[in-house]
Protein backbone atom coordinates (compact mmCIF):
# COMPACT_ATOMS: atom_id res chain seq x y z
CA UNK A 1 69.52 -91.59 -136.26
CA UNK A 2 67.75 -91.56 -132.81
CA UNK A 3 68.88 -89.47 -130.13
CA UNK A 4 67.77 -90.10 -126.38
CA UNK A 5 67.33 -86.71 -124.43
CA UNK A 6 66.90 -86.89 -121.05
CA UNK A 7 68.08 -84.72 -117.82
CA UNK A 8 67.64 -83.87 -114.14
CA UNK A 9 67.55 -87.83 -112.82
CA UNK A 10 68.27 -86.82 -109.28
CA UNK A 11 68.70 -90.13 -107.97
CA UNK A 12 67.21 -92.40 -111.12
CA UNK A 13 70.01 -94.83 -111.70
CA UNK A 14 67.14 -97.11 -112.28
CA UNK A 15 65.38 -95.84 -115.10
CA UNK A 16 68.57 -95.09 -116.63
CA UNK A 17 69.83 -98.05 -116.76
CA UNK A 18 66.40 -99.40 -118.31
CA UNK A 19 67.00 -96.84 -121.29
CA UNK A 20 70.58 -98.76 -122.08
CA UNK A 21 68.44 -102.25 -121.24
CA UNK A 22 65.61 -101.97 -123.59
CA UNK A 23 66.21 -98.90 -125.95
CA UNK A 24 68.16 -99.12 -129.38
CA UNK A 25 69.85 -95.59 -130.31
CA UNK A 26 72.79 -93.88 -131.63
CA UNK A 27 73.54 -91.40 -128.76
CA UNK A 28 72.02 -90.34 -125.45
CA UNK A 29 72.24 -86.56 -124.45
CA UNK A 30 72.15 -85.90 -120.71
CA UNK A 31 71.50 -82.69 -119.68
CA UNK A 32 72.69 -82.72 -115.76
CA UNK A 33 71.45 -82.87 -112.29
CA UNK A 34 72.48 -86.24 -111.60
CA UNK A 35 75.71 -87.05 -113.81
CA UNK A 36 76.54 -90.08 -110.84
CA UNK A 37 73.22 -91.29 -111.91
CA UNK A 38 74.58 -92.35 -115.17
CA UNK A 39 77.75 -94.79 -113.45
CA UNK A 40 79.92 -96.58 -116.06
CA UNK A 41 77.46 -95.37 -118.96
CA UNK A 42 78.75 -91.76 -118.79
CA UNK A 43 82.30 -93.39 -120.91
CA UNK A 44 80.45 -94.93 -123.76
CA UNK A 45 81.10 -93.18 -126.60
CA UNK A 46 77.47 -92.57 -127.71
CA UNK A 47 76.96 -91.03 -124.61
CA UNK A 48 77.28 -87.14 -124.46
CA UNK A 49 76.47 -85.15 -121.26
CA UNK A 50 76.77 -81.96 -119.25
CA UNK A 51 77.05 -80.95 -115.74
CA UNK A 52 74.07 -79.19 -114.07
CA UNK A 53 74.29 -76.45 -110.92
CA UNK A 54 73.26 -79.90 -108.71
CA UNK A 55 76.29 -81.98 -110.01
CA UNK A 56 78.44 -80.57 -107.28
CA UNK A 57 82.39 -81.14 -107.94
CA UNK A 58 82.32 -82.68 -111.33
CA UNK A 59 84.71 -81.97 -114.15
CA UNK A 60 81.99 -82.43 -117.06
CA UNK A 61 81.49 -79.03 -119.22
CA UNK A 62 78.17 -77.39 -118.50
CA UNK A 63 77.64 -76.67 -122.18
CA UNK A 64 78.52 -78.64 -125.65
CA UNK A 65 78.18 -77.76 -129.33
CA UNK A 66 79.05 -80.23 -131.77
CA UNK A 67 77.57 -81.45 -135.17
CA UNK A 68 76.71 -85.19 -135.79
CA UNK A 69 75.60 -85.91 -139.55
CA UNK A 70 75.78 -82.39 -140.60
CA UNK A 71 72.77 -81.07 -137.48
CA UNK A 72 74.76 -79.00 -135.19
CA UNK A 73 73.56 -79.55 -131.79
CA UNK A 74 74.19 -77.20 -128.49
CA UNK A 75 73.56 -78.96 -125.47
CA UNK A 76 73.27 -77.06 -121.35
CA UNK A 77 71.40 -77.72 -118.64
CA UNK A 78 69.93 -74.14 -118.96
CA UNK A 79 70.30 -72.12 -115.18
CA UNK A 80 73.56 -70.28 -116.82
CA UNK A 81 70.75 -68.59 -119.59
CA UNK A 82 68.07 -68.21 -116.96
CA UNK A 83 65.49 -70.55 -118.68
CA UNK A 84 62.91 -70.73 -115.52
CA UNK A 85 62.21 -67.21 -116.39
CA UNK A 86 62.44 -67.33 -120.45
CA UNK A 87 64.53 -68.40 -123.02
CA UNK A 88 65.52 -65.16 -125.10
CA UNK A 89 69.13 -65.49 -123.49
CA UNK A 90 69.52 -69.31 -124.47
CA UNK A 91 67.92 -68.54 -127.97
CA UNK A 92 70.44 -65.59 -128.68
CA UNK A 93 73.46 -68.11 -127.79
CA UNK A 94 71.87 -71.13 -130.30
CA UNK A 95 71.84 -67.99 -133.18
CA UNK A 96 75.61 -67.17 -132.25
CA UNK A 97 76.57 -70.89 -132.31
CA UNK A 98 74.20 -71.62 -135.42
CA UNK A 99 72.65 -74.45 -134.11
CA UNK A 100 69.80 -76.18 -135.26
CA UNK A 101 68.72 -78.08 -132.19
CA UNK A 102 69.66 -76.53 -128.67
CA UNK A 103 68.76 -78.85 -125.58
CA UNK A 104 68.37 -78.21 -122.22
CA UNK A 105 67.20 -78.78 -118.70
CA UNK A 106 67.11 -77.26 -115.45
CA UNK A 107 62.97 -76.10 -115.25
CA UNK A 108 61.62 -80.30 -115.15
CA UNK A 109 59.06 -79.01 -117.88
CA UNK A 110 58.73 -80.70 -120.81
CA UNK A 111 59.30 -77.64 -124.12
CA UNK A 112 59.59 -78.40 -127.56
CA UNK A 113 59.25 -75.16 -129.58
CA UNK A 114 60.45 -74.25 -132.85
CA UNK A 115 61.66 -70.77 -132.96
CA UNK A 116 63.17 -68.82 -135.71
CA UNK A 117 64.74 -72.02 -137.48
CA UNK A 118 65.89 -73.63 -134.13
CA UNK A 119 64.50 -76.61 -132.39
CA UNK A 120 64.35 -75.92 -128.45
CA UNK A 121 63.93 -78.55 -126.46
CA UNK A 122 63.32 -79.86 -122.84
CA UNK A 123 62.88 -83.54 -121.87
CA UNK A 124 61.44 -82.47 -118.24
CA UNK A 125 62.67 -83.82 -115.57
CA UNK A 126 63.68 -87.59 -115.87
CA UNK A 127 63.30 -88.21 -112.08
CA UNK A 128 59.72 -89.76 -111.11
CA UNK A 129 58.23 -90.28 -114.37
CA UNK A 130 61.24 -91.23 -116.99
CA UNK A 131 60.08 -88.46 -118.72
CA UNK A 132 62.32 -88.11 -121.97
CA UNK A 133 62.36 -87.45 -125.86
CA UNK A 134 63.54 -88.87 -128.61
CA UNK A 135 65.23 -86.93 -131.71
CA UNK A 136 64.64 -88.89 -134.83
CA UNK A 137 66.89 -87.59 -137.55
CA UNK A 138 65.93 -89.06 -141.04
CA UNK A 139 67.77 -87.89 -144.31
CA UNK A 140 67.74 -84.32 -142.77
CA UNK A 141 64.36 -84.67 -141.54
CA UNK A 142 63.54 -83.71 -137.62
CA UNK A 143 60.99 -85.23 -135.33
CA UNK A 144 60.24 -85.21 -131.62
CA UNK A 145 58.56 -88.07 -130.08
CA UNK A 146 58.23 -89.10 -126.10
CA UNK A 147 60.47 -91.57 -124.96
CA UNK A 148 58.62 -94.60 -123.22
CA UNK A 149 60.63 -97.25 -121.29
C-alpha cells in the first residue's frame, strides 16, 4: 500500500494536481492549510484530509483516526497539540488513540521519528518545494521515503 502525505499547500493547486497526474497510490493524506488547493480531488474516495487553523470556514474535521489494513492511523494538522514547540501533547493523544502512525502538519518541517512504538511524521510544508512522503506499507512492514514529482 502507498500512502501520499502531504500538507500546508497554501496556494499549490499545481503541484497537487501533478501528484494525481503522475503518481500511482492507494490514498493521499492531507494535512490542511490549503484544503481549496485540493478542488474536485478532496471527494475521491482515496483521498482523506483535515482542516488546518488557515482553512478558514471549512466543514472538514481537524483530526481523523481510522485503520486501513489493520495500521491505525491518526491524522491533524498539529497547532491544536502545540507541535512548533514539541510534540509530548500530540504523542500522549496517538498512545490514547493507539495509533501506530500519527501525521501531522502545521511547523513546514519535515519529522519522521519513531517514538515509543509510534511513527510521527511531518511531510513539511508542500508549498514551494512539493515537499512530501510516502508511507509504504508491505505485509505489515513500514517505510518512509520522500515523495518526488
Amino acid at each position: 500500500m502507498k500512502i501520499i502525505v502531504i500538507s500546508d499547500s497554501h496556494g499549490n493547486k499545481k503541484g497537487i494536481s501533478e501528484i494525481f497526474e503522475k503518481i500511482k497510490f492507494d490514498y493521499l493524506f492531507y494535512l490542511g492549510d490549503g484544503l481549496q488547493d485540493l478542488g474536485s480531488y478532496i471527494n475521491l474516495d482515496n483521498v482523506i484530509a483535515v482542516s488546518g487553523n488557515c482553512d478558514y470556514f471549512s466543514d472538514v474535521e481537524n483530526e481523523l483516526d481510522f485503520s486501513i489494513n489493520g495500521i491505525k492511523f491518526f491524522i491533524t494538522h498539529g497547532n491544536a497539540y502545540g507541535v512548533k514547540y514539541g510534540l509530548e501533547k500530540l504523542q500522549r493523544r496517538a498512545r490514547e488513540l493507539g495509533v501506530q502512525i500519527v501525521c501531522f502538519g502545521h511547523t513546514h518541517r519535515y519529522t519522521c521519528e519513531f517514538v515509543d512504538g509510534i511513527y510521527h511524521i511531518n511531510p513539511g510544508s508542500f508549498r514551494h518545494d512539493n515537499n512530501g512522503l510516502i508511507i509504504n506499507i508491505d505485509n505489515g512492514e513500514i517505510s518512509i521515503l520522500d515523495l518526488s514529482i
